[in-house]
Protein backbone atom coordinates (compact mmCIF):
# COMPACT_ATOMS: atom_id res chain seq x y z
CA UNK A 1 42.67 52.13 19.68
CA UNK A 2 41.52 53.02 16.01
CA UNK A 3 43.93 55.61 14.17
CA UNK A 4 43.03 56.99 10.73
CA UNK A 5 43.39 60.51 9.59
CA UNK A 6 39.34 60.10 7.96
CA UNK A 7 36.55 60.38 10.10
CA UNK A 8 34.47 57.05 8.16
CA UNK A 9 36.65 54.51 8.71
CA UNK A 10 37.45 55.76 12.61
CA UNK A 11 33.33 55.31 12.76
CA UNK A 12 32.98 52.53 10.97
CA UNK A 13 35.42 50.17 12.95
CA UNK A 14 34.41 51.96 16.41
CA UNK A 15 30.92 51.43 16.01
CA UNK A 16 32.05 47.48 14.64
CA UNK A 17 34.33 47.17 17.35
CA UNK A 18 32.36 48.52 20.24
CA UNK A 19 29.26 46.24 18.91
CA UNK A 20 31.90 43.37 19.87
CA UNK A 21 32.15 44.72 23.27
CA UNK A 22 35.89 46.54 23.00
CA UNK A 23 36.77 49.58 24.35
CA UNK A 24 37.69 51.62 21.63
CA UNK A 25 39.81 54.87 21.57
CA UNK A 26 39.60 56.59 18.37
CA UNK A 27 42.09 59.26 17.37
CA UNK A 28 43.19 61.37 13.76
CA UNK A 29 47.49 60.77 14.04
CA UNK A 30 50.64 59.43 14.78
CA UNK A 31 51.32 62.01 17.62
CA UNK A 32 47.42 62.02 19.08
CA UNK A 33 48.11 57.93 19.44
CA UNK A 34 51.49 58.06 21.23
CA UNK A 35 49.93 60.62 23.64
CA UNK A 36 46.57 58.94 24.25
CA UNK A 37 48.57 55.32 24.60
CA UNK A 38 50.20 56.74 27.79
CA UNK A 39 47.14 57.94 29.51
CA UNK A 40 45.08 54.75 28.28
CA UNK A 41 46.59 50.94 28.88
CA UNK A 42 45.86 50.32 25.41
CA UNK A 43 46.29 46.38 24.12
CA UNK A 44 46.05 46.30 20.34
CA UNK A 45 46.12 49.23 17.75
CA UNK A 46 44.91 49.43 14.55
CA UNK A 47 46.50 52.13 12.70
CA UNK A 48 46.76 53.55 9.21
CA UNK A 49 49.85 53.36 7.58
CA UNK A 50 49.30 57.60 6.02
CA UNK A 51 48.42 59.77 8.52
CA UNK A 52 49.51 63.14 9.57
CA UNK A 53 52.64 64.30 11.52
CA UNK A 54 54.15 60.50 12.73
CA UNK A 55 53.25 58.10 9.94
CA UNK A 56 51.71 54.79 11.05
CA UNK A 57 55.16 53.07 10.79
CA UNK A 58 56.89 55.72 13.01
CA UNK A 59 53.68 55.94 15.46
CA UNK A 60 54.19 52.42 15.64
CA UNK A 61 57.60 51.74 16.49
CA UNK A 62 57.54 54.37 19.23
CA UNK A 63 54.43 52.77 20.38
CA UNK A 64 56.56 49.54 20.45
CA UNK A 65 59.38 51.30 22.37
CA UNK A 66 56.79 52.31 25.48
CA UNK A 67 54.94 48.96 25.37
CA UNK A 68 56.40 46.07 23.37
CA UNK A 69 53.10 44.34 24.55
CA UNK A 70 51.36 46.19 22.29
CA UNK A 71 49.63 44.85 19.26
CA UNK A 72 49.71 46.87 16.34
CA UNK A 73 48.00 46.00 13.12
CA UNK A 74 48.08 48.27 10.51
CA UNK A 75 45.96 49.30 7.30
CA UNK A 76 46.87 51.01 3.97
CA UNK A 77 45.77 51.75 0.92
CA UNK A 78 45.82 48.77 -1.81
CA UNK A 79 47.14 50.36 -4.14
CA UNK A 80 50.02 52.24 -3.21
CA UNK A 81 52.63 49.90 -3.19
CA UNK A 82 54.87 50.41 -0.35
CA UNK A 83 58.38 52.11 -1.17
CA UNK A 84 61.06 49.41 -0.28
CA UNK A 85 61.66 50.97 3.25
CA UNK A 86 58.41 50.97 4.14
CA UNK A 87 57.80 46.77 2.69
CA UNK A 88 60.91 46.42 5.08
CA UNK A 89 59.01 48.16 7.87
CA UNK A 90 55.77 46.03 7.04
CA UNK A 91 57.36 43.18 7.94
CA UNK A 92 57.45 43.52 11.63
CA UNK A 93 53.06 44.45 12.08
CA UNK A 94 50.19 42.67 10.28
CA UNK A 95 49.06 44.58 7.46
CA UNK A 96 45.48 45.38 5.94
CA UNK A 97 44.62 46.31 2.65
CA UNK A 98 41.93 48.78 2.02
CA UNK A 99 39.14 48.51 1.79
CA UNK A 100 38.76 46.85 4.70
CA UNK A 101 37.82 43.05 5.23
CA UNK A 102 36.30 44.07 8.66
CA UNK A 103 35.90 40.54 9.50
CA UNK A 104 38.94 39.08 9.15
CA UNK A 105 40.65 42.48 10.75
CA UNK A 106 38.00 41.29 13.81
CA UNK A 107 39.34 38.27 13.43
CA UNK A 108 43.05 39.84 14.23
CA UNK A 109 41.86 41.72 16.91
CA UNK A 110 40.61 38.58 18.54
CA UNK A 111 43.96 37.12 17.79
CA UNK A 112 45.71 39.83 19.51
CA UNK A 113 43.64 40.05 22.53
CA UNK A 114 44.40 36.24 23.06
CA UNK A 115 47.72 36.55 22.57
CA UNK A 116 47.75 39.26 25.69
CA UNK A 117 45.90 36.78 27.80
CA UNK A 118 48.47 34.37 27.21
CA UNK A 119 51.17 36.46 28.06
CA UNK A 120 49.07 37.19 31.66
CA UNK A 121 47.58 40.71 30.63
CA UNK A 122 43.56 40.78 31.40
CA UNK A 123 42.22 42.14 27.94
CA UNK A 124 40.10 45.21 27.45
């Protein structure tokens, strides 16, 4: 699942992602990602930290409470430095800068789908 409140980095990473072969999910907030996670088995999110109604931190940790298989890496802007709540917050997901190093945040998806075949989950 992609989450970001603009409409070119949703493209960007779905088109990158689904190039890769992923099923990809692509919604605009916090709330539109908690509901679409409990339709769709989703296995890793990556999820802007600003977005609209939930935040990416909030959006996350409920996430977390319905699935604490669920990887979540998140992205924010470079330079807004985090307040210290939110660097405490932080700690507990992977965080990307923007702009985007698509490759390495590939490279973190990969990482996360392995990590759910390890713990016995088949991948999507």
């Amino acid at each position: 699942m992609v989450v970001d409140a603009s409409d070119a980095p949703r493209a960007a990473l779905s088109e990158y992602f689904a190039a890769r072969g992923w099923e990809v999910i692509l919604v605009a907030d916090g709330v539109e990602a908690v509901t679409r996670s409990l339709a769709h088995r989703v296995d890793v999110v990556v999820m802007d930290v600003l977005l609209p109604g939930l935040d990416g931190f909030e959006a996350a940790a409920i996430l977390r409470t319905l699935d604490p298989r669920i990887r979540i890496i998140l992205t924010c802007d470079a330079t807004a430095a985090p307040e210290p709540r939110e660097r405490q917050r932080t700690e507990s997901f992977r965080c990307f800068p923007k702009p985007l190093d698509i490759e390495a945040l590939a490279r973190a998806v990969d990482e996360a789908n392995r990590g759910a075949a390890r713990a016995g989950e088949e991948p999507r």
